[in-house]
Protein backbone atom coordinates (compact mmCIF):
# COMPACT_ATOMS: atom_id res chain seq x y z
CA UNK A 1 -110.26 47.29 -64.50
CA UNK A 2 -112.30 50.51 -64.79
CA UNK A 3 -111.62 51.11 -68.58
CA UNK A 4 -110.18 47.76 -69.93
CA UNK A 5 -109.15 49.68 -73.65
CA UNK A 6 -106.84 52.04 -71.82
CA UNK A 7 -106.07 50.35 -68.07
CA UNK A 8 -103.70 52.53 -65.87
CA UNK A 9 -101.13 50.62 -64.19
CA UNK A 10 -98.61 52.26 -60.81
CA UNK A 11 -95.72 50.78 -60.62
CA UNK A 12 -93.44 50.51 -57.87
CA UNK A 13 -89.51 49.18 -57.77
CA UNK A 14 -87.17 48.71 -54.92
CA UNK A 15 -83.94 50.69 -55.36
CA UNK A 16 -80.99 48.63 -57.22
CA UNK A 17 -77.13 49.07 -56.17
CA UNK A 18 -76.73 48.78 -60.05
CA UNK A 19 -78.62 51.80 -60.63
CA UNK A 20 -80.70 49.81 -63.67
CA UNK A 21 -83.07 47.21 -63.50
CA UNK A 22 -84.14 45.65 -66.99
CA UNK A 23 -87.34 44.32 -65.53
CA UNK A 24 -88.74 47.57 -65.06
CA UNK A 25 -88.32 48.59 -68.82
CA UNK A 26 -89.36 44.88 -70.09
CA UNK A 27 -92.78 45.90 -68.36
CA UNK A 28 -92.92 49.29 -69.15
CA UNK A 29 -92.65 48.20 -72.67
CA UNK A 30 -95.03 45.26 -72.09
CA UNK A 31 -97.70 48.28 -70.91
CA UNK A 32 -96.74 50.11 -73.76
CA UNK A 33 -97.65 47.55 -76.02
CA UNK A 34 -100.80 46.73 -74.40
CA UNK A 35 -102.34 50.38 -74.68
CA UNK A 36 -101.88 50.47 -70.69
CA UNK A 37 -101.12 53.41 -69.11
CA UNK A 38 -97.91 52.97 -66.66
CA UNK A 39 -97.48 55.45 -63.36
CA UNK A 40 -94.32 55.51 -61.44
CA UNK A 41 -93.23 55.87 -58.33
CA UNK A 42 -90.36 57.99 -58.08
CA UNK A 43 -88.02 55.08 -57.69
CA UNK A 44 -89.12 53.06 -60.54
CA UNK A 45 -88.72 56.39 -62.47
CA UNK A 46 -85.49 56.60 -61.13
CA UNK A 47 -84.25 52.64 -62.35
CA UNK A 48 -86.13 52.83 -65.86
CA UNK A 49 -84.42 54.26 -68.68
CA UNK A 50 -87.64 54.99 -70.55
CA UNK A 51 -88.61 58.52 -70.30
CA UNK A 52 -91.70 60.68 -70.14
CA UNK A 53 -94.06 58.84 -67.66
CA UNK A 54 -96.31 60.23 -65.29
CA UNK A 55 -94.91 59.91 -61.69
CA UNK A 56 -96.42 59.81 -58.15
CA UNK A 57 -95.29 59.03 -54.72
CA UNK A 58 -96.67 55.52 -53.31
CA UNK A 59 -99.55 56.84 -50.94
CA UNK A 60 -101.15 58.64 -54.05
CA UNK A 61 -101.06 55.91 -56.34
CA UNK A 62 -104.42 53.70 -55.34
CA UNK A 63 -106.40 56.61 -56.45
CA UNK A 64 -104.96 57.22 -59.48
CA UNK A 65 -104.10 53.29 -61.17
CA UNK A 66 -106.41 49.98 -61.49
CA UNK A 67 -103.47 47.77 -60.91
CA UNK A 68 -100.47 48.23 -58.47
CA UNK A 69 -97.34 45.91 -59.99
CA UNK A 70 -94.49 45.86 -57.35
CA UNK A 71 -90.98 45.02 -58.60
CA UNK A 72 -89.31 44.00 -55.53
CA UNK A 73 -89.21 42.17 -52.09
CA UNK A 74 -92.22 41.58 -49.15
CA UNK A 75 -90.87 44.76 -47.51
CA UNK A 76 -91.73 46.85 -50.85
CA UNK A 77 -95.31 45.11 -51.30
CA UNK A 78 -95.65 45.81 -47.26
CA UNK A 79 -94.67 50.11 -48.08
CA UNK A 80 -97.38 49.99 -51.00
CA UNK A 81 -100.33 47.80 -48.79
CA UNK A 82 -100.72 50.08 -46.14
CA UNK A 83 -101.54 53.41 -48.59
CA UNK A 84 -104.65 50.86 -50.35
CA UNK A 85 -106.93 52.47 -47.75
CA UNK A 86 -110.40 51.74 -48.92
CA UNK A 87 -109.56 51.53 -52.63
CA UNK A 88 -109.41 47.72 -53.77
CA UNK A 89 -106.67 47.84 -56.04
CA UNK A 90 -104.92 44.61 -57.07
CA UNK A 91 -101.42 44.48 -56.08
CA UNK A 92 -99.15 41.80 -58.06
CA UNK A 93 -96.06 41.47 -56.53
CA UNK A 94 -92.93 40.35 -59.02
CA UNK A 95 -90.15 38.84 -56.44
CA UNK A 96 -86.59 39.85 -56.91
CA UNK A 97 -85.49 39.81 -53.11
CA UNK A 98 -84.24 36.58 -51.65
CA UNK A 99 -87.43 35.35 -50.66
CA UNK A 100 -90.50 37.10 -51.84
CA UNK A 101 -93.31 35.45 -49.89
CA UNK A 102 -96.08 37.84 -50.78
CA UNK A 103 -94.50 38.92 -53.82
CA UNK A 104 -94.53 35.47 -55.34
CA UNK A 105 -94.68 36.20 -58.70
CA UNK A 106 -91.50 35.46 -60.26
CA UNK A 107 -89.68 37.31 -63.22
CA UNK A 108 -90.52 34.27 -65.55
CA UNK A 109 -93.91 35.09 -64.65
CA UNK A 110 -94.49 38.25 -64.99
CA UNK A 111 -95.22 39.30 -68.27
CA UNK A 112 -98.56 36.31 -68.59
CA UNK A 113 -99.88 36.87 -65.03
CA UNK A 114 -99.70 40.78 -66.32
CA UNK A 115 -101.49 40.03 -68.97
CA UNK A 116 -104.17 37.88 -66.79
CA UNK A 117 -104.57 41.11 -64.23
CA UNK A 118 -105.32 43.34 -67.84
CA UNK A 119 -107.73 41.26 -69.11
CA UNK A 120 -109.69 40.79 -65.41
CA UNK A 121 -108.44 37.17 -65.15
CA UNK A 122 -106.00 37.06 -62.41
CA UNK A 123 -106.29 34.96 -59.80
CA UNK A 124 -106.49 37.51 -56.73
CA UNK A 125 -106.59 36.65 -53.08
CA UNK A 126 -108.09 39.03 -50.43
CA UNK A 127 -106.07 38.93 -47.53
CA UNK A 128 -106.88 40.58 -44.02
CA UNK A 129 -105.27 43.85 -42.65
CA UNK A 130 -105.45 45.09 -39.16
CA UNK A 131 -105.98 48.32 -37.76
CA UNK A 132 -103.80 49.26 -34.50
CA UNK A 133 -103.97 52.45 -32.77
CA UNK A 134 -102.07 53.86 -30.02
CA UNK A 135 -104.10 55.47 -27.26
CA UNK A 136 -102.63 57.35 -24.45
CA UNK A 137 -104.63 59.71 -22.05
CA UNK A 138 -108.18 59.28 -23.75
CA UNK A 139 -106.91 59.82 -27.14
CA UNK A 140 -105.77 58.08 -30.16
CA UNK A 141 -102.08 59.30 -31.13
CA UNK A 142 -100.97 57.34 -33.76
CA UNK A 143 -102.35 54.52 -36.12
CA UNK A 144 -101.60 51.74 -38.44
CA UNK A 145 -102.33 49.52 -41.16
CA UNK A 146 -101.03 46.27 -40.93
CA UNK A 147 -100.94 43.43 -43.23
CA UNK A 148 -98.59 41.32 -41.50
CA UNK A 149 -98.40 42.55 -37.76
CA UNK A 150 -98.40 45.12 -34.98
CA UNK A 151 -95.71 44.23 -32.96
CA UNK A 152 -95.15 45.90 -29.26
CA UNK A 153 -91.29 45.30 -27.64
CA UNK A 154 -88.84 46.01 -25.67
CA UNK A 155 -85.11 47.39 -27.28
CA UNK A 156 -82.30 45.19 -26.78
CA UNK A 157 -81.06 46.79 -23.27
CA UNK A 158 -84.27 47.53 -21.93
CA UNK A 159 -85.84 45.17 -19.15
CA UNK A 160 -89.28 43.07 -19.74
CA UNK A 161 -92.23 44.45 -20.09
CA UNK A 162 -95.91 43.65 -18.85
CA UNK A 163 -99.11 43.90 -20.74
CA UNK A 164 -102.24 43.39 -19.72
CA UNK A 165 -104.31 41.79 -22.78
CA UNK A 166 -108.33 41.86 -23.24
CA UNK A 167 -110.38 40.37 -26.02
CA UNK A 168 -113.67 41.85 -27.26
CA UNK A 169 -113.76 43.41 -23.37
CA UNK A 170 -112.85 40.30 -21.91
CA UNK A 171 -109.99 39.84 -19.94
CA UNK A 172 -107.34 37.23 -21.39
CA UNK A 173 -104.38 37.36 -19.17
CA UNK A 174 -101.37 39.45 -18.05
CA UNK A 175 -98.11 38.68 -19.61
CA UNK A 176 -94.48 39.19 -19.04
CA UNK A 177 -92.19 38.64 -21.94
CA UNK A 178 -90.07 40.73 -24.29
CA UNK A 179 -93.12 41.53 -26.33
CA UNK A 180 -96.26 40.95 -28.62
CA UNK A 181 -96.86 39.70 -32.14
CA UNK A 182 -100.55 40.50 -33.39
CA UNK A 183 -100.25 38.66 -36.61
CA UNK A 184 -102.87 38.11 -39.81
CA UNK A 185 -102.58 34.88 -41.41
CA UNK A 186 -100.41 36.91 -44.19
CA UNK A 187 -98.27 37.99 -41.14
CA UNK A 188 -98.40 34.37 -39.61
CA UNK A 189 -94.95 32.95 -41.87
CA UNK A 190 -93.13 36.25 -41.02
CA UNK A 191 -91.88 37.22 -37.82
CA UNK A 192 -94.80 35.30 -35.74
CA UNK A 193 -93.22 32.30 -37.47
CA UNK A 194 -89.64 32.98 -36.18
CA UNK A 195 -91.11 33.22 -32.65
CA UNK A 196 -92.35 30.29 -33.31
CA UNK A 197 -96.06 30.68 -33.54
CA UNK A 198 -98.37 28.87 -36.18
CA UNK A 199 -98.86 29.50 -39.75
CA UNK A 200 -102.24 30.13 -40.87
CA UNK A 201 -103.89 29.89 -43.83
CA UNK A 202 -104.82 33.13 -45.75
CA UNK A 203 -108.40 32.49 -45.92
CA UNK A 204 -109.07 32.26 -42.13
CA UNK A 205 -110.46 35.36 -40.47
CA UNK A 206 -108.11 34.41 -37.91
CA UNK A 207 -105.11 36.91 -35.32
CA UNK A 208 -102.45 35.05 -34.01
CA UNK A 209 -101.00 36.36 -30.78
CA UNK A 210 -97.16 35.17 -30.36
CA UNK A 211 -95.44 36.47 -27.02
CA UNK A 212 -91.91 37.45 -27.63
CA UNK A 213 -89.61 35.43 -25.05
CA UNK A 214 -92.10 35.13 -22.40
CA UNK A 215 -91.14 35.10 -18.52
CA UNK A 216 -93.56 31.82 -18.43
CA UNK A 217 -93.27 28.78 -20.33
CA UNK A 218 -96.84 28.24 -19.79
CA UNK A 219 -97.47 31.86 -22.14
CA UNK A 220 -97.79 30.47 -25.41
CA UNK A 221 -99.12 31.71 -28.65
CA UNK A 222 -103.06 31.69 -29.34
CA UNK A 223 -105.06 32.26 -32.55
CA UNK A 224 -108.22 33.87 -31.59
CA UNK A 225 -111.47 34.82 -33.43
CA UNK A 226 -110.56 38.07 -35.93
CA UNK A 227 -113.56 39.63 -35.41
CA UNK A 228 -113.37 41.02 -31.95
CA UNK A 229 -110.81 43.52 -30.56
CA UNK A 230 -107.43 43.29 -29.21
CA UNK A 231 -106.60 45.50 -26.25
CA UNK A 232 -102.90 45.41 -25.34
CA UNK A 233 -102.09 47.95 -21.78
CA UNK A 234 -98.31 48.41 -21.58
CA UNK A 235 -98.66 48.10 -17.50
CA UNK A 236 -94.95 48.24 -16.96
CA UNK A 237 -91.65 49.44 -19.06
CA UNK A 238 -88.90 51.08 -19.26
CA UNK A 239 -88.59 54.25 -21.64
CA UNK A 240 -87.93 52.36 -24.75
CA UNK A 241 -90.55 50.06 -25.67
CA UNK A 242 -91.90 50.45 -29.15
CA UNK A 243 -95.03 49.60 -31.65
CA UNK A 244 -93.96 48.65 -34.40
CA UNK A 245 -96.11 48.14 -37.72
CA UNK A 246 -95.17 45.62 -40.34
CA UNK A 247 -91.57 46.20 -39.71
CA UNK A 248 -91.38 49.23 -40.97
CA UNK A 249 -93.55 52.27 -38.84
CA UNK A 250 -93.70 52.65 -35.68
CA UNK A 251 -93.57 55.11 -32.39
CA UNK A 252 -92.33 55.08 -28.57
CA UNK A 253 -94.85 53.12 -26.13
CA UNK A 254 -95.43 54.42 -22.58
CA UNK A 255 -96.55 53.29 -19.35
CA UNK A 256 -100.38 53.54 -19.13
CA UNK A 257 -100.47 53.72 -23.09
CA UNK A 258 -103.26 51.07 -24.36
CA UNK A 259 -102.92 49.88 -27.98
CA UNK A 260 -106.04 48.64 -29.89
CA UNK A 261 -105.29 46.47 -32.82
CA UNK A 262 -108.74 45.62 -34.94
CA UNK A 263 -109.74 43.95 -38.23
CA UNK A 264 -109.96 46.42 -40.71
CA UNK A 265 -113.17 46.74 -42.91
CA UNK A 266 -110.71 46.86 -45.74
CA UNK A 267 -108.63 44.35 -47.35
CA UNK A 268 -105.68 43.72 -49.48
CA UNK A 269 -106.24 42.14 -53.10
CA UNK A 270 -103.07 40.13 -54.07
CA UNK A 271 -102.60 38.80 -56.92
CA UNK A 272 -101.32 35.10 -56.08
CA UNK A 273 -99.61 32.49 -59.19
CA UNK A 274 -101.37 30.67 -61.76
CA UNK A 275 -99.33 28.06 -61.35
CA UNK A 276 -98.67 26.81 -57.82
CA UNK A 277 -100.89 27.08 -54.73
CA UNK A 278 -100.32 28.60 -51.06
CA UNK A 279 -98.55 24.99 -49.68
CA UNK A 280 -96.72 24.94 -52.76
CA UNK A 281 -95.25 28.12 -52.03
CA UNK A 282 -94.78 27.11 -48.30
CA UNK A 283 -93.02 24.02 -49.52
CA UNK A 284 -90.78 25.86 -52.18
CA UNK A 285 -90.21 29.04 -49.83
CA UNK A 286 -89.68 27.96 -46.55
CA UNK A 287 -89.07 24.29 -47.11
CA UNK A 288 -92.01 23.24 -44.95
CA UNK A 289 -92.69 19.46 -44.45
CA UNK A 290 -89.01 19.08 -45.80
CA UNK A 291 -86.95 16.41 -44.13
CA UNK A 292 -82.96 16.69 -43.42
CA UNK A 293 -80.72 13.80 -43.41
C-alpha cells in the first residue's frame, strides 16, 4: 500500500437482477471502518445503498486506488485486468458467479483476506498477460491485453480457415482448423481447456497453443517457451473470422492480416486464498482427478 493509515481501495461489482447486493455495503462498511478509502465503479455505485463515494469508470481506477476488490465472476476480474497497464495493483477477486476461477475468494472470505491485502500480507500471485496486436498492411490496427487468451476463429457459418504460424521468426507449421487459442497458464483452465488443451500451472512462463477443430488429427496443442513471439498469418478466410481477446474484445480478421501475440512486460497481481492452494482449487472447481462411478 502507498499510505497504509489511509489505503484507497476501487471497487468493482457485476450488475445484480435484484438491483442490491449486500456484499458490496458489508465491504464498504468494512473500508469504512478500517480508515480505507473506497472508489467505485459506476456499477458498484449503482448496487450499494451507501451514498457519497467517489466514483470512476474501470480503466481509470489503477491510477487512482492501491487495491482493486472485484465483487463478481472471472469475466468481471477479466474487464478490470486488462486496464492494470503498467500499474501493479493487487486485484482480489470475491466469487459470486457460478464458478469463479480467478476470483476465488469466496464471500466467507472476504472480509480477513481484506484485511490481509490492508495490512501488506496477502498472499498475491503474479500471473502472465499477453500482448496481441493486429497488423494489416505494415501497420498495427488494433491491440490487446490478455490474461487468459487471444483467440482467432471462424463464425459458425463461415468455412475453415488457414494460418500460417511462426515462433520467435521460425517457422512452426501451417494449420487448417476452425481456429487458434494463444493461452497463459491463467487462460490454460478456460476455453484452451474445453478444446481440450493442457492446464498449466500459473508460475510457468509458459503459451499454450490449442487449434480449434483442426482439419488434421495430427495438429495438436503445444506449449511453447513464453518468451519468444507468436506470429499467426490468416492465409485464407472467409469475411468473418474474428480476434477475439479474453472473451470479451475483439475485431474482424482479414486475409493477409498477421496477428502478433507477445508476453507482456507487465503482469497481473492476484490475490490468491489463504487457505487452499492452486490444485485445491482445481480439485474443488473443476473436479480434477475426480473419479465417477
Amino acid at each position: 500500500m502507498k499510505d497504509p493509515s489511509r489505503p484507497v481501495v476501487g471497487v468493482v461489482a457485476k450488475p445484480r437482477p435484484s438491483g442490491r447486493l449486500e456484499a458490496l455495503d458489508q465491504l464498504l462498511e468494512h473500508l469504512a471502518g478500517k480508515g480505507a478509502e473506497a472508489v467505485l465503479d459506476p456499477e458498484a455505485d449503482k448496487l450499494s445503498t451507501l451514498r457519497g463515494y467517489r466514483v470512476a469508470v474501470r480503466s481509470e481506477l489503477p491510477a487512482l486506488v492501491d487495491l482493486v476488490v472485484v465483487l463478481g465472476g472471472d469475466g468481471t476480474l477479466l474487464s478490470v485486468a486488462r486496464h492494470l497497464g503498467d500499474r501493479p495493483v493487487p486485484v482480489m477477486g470475491v466469487n459470486l458467479g457460478s464458478l469463479g476461477f480467478l476470483t476465488e475468494i469466496s464471500l466467507p472470505e472476504m472480509v480477513s483476506t481484506l484485511d490481509l491485502c490492508l495490512e501488506g500480507k496477502a498472499t498475491v500471485q503474479p500471473r502472465m498477460v499477453l500482448e496481441a496486436s493486429l497488423h494489416r498492411d505494415g501497420a498495427v490496427i488494433d491491440s490487446y491485453r490478455c490474461m487468459n487468451d487471444a483467440v482467432i476463429n471462424k463464425s459458425a457459418l463461415a468455412r475453415i480457415i488457414e494460418v500460417r504460424i511462426e515462433v520467435g521468426g521460425e517457422w512452426l507449421t501451417n494449420m487448417r482448423a476452425d481456429g487458434l487459442i494463444v493461452a497463459t497458464p491463467t487462460g490454460s483452465t478456460a476455453y484452451n481447456l474445453s478444446a481440450g488443451g493442457p492446464i498449466l500451472t500459473p508460475g510457468l512462463e509458459g503459451v499454450v497453443l490449442a487449434p480449434l477443430c483442426p482439419h488434421a488429427l495430427t495438429m495438436r496443442p503445444i506449449v511453447l517457451d513464453g518468451r519468444h513471439p507468436i506470429d499467426i498469418t490468416l492465409l485464407h478466410g472467409s469475411e468473418e473470422v474474428y480476434l477475439t481477446a479474453d472473451g470479451q474484445t475483439g475485431t474482424p480478421v482479414k486475409n493477409g492480416d498477421r496477428l502478433r501475440v507477445e508476453r507482456s512486460p507487465h503482469s497481473v497481481p492476484l490475490v490468491v486464498s489463504q487457505h487452499r492452494g492452486y490444485f485445491a482449487l482445481l480439485r474443488e472447481k473443476l473436479g480434477w482427478g475426480t473419479r465417477y462411478p
